[in-house]
C-alpha atoms as a PDB file:
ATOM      1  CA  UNK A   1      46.533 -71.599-108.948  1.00  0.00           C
ATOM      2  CA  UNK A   2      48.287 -73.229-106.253  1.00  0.00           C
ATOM      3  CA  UNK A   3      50.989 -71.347-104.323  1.00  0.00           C
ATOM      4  CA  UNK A   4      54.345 -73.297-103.559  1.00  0.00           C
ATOM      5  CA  UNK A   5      54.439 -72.551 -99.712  1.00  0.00           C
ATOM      6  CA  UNK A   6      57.057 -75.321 -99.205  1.00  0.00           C
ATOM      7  CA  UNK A   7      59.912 -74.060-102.254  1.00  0.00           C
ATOM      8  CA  UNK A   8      59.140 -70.504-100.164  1.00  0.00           C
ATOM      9  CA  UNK A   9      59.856 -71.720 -97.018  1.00  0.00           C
ATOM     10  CA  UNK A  10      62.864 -73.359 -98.406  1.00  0.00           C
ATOM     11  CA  UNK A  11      64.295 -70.246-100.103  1.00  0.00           C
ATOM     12  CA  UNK A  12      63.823 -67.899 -97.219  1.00  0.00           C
ATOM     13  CA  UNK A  13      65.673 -70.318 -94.971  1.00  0.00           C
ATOM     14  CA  UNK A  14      68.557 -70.287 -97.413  1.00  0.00           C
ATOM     15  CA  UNK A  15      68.698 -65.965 -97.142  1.00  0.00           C
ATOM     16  CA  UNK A  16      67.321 -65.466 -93.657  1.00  0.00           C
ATOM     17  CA  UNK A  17      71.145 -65.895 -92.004  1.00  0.00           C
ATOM     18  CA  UNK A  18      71.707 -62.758 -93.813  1.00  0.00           C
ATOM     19  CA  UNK A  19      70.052 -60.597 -91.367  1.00  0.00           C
ATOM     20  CA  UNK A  20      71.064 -59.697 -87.589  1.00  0.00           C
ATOM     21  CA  UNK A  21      70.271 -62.527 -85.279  1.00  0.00           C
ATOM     22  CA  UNK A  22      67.224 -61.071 -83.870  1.00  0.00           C
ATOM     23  CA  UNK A  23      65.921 -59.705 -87.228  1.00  0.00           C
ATOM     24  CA  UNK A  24      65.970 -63.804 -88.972  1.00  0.00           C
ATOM     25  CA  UNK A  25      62.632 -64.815 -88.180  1.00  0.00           C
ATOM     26  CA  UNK A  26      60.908 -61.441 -89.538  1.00  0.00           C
ATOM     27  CA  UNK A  27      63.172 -61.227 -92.515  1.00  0.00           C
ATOM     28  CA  UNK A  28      61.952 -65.149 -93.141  1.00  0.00           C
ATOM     29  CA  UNK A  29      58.232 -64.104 -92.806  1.00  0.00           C
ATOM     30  CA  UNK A  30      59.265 -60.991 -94.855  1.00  0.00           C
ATOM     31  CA  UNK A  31      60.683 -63.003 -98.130  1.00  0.00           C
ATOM     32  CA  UNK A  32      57.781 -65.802 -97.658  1.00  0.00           C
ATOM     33  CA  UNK A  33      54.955 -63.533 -97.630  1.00  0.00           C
ATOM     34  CA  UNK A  34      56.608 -61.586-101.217  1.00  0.00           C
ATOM     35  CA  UNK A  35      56.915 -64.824-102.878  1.00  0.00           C
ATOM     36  CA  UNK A  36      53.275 -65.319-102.356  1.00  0.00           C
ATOM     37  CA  UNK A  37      52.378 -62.168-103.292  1.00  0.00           C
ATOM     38  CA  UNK A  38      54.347 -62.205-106.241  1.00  0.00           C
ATOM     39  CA  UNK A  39      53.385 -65.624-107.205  1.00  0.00           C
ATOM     40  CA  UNK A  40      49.334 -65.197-106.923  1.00  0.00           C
ATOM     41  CA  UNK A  41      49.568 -61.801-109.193  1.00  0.00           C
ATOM     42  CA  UNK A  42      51.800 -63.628-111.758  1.00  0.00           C
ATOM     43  CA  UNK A  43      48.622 -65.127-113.607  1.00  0.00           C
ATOM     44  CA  UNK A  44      49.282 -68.613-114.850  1.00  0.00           C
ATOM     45  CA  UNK A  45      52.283 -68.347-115.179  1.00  0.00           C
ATOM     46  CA  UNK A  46      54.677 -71.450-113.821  1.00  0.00           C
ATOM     47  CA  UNK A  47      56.880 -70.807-111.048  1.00  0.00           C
ATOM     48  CA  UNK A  48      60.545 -69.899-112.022  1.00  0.00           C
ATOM     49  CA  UNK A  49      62.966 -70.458-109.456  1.00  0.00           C
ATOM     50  CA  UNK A  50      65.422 -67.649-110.764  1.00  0.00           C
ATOM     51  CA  UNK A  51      63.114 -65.562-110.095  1.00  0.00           C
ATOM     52  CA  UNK A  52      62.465 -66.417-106.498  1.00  0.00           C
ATOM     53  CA  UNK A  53      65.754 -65.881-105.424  1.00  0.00           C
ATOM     54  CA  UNK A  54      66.024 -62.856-106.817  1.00  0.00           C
ATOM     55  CA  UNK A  55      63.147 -62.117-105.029  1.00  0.00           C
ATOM     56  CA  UNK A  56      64.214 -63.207-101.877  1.00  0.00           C
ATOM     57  CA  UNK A  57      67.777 -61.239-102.572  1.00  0.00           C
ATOM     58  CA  UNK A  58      65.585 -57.960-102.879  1.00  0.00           C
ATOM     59  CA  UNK A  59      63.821 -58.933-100.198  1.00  0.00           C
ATOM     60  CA  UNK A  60      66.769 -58.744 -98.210  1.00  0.00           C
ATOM     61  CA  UNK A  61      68.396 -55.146-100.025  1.00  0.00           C
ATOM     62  CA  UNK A  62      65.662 -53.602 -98.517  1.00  0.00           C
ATOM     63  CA  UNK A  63      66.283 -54.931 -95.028  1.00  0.00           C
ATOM     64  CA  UNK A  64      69.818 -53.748 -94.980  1.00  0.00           C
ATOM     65  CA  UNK A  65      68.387 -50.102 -96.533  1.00  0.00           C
ATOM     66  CA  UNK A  66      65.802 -50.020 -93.776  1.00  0.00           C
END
């Protein structure tokens, strides 16, 4: 299965404002890095955009909670 690294990349650009200035950067790694590990334990599966962003929304919940 091949992972989608560039529709990642694009999502977690589109969320990473959502996080303090300093904190963008990690929070991008952050939502990257569970769309991967999301994606290579979903089996064959196709890629569903919905649920990337709500991935990536998550993602960022738990920053704010941290």
């Amino acid at each position: 299965m091949q992972l989608d690294w560039e529709k990642y990349i694009e999502i977690a650009n589109k969320f990473q404002r959502k996080a303090r200035y300093e904190d963008r950067e990690d929070l991008r790694q952050d939502i990257i890095l569970r769309l991967a590990e999301v994606a290579s334990n979903n089996g064959h599966k196709p890629d569903n955009p919905s649920w990337m962003y709500r991935i990536a929304s998550f993602t960022v919940a738990q920053y704010w909670r941290d």
